[in-house]
Protein backbone atom coordinates (compact mmCIF):
# COMPACT_ATOMS: atom_id res chain seq x y z
CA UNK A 1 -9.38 47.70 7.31
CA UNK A 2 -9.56 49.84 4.35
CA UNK A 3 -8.40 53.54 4.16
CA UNK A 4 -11.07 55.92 3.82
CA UNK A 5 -11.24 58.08 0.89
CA UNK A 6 -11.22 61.61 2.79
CA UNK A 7 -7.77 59.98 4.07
CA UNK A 8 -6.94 59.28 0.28
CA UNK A 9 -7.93 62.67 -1.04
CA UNK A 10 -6.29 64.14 1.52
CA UNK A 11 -3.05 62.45 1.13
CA UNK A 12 -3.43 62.83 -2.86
CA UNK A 13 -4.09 66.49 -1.99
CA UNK A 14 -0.52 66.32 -0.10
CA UNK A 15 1.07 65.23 -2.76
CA UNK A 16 -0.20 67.35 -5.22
CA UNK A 17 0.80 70.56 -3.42
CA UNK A 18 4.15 69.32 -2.66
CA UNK A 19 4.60 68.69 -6.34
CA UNK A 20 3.16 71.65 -7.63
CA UNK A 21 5.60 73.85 -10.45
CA UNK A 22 7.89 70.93 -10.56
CA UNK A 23 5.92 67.84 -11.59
CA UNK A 24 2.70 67.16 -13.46
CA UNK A 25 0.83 64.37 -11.58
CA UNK A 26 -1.23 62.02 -13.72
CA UNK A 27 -4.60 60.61 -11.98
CA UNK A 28 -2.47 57.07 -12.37
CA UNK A 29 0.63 58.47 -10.80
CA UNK A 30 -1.91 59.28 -7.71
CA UNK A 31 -3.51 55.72 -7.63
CA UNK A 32 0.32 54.17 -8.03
CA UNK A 33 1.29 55.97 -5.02
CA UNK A 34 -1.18 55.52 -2.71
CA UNK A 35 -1.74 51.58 -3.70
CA UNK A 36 1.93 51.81 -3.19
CA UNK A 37 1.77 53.15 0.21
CA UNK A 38 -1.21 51.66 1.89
CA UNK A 39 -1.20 48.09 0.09
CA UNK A 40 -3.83 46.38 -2.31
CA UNK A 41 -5.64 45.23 0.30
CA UNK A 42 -6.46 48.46 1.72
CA UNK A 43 -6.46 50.66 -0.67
CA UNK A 44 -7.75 49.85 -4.29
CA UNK A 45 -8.49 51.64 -7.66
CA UNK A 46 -11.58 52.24 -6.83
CA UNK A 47 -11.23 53.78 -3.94
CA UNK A 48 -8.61 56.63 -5.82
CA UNK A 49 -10.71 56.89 -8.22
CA UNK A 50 -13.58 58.14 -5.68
CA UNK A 51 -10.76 60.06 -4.22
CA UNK A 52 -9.53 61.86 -6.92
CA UNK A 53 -13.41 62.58 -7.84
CA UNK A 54 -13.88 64.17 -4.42
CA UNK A 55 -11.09 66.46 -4.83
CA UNK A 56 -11.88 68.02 -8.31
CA UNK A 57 -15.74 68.37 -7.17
CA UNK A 58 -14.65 70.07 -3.86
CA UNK A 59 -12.75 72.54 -6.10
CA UNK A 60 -9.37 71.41 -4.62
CA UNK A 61 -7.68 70.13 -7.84
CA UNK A 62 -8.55 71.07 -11.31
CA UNK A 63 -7.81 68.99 -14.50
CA UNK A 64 -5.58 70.81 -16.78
CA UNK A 65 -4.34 69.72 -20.35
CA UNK A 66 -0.90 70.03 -21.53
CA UNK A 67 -0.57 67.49 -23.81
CA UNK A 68 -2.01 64.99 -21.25
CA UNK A 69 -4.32 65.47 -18.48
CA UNK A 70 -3.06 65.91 -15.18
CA UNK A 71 -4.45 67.11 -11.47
CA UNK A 72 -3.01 70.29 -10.56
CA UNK A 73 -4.12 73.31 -7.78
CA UNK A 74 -6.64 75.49 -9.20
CA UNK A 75 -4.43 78.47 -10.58
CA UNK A 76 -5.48 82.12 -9.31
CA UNK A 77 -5.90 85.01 -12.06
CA UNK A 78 -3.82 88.00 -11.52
CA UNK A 79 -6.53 90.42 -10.87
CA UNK A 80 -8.11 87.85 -8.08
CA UNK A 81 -8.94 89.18 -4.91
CA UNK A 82 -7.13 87.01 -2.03
């Protein structure tokens, strides 16, 4: 049986935290990783792709551009209420 893609973007979403000041993640390093932990069979391009999707239109992730795009937390302004 396939893995859902909430369980995806929420795993992605993981990871991304976890990472977050010490490692850019790459939308590719996200797919790698979970085709690496769930399988091909269950888990396939596609499905990260929707994944990653969900997350940046939920407002979860951002793209940002350093010299490459990567999926990062969306960063608060200094003046931001909490």
């Amino acid at each position: 049986m396939a893995v859902a893609i909430e369980t995806l973007a929420e795993e992605m979403f993981t990871m991304v935290s976890e990472t977050m000041g010490k490692k850019n993640l790459k939308a590719t390093d996200l797919t790698k990783a979970m085709i690496a932990k769930h399988g091909e069979s269950e888990c396939s391009k596609d499905d990260c792709k929707q994944a990653i999707r969900q997350l940046i239109d939920s407002g979860r992730c951002v793209y940002s551009y350093f010299g490459g795009s990567f999926i990062t937390l969306p960063h608060k302004e200094g003046a931001a209420p909490e």
